[in-house]
Protein backbone atom coordinates (compact mmCIF):
# COMPACT_ATOMS: atom_id res chain seq x y z
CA UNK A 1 -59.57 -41.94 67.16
CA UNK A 2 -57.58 -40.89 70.31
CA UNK A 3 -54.54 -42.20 71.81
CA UNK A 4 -56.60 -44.46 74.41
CA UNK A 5 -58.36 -45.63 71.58
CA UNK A 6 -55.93 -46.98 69.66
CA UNK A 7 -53.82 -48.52 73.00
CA UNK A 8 -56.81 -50.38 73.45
CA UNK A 9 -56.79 -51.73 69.90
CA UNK A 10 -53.01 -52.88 70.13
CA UNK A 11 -53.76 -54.16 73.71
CA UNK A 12 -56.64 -56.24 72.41
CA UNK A 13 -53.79 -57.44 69.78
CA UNK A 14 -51.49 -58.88 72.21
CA UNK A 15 -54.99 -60.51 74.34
CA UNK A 16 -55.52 -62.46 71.48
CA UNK A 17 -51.79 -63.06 70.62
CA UNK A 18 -51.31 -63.97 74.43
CA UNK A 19 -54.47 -66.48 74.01
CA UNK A 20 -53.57 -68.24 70.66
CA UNK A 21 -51.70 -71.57 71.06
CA UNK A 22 -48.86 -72.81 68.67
CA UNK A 23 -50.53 -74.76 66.61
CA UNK A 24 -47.59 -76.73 66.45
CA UNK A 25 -47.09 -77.91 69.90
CA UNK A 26 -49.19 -75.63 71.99
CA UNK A 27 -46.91 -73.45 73.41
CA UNK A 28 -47.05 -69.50 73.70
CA UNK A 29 -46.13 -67.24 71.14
CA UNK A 30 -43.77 -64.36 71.66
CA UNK A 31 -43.59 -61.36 70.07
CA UNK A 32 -40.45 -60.80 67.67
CA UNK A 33 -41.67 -57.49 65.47
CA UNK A 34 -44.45 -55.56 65.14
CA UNK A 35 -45.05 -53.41 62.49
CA UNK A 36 -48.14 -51.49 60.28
CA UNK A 37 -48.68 -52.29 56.33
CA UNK A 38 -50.60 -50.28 54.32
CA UNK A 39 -52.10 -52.00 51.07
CA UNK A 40 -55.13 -51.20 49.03
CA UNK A 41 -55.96 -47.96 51.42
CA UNK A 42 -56.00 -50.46 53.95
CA UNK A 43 -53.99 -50.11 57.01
CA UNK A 44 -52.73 -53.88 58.88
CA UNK A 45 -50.94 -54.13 62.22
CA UNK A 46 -48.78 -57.25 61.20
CA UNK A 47 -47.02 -58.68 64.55
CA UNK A 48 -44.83 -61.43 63.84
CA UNK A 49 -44.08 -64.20 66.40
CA UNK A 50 -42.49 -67.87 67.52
CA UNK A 51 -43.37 -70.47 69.91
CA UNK A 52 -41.29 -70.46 72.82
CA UNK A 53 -41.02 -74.34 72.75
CA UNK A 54 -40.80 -75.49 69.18
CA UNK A 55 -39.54 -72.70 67.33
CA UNK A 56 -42.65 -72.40 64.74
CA UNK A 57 -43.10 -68.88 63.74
CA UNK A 58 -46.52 -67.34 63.44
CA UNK A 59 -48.00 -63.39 61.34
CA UNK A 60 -50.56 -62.21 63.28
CA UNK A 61 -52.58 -59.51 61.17
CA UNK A 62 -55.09 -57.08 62.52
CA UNK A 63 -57.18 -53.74 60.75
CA UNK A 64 -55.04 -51.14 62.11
CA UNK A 65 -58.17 -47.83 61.91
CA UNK A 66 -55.82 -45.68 64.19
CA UNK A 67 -53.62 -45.37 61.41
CA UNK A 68 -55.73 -43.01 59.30
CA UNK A 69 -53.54 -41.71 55.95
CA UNK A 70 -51.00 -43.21 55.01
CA UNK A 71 -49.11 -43.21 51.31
CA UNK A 72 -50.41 -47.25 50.25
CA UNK A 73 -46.68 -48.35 49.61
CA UNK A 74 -45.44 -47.30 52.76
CA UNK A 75 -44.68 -50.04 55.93
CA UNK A 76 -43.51 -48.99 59.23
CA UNK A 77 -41.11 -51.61 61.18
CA UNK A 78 -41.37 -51.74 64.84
CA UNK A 79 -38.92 -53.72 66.86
């Protein structure tokens, strides 16, 4: 996977974070942290977020295949 590959994952990320209504009140979420988990020899983009009206805070999770080898114990924080 190259570069523009893996933009295009996190930008399809942020579509879908963009999209998503609080289920709360139905406000937009905005992005606090992002940041990749690796578990199980799987790797997870894990954004986390809050409603700009209520306050209610939201974990997005997406597969994260442009992160390729990483040690399993090992999370990356992103702010």
């Amino acid at each position: 996977m190259n570069v523009m590959d893996a933009m295009r994952f996190i930008e399809s990320e942020f579509i879908i974070i963009n999209s998503t209504p609080c289920s709360v009140c139905g406000g937009h979420y905005i992005t606090e942290s992002s940041g990749f988990h690796v578990a199980d020899h799987a790797a997870m983009n894990v954004t986390s977020c809050y409603c700009e009206r209520c306050g209610s805070r939201k974990d997005f999770s997406f597969r994260a295949p442009q992160i390729s080898s990483m040690d399993p114990s090992t999370s990356i924080q992103l702010n």
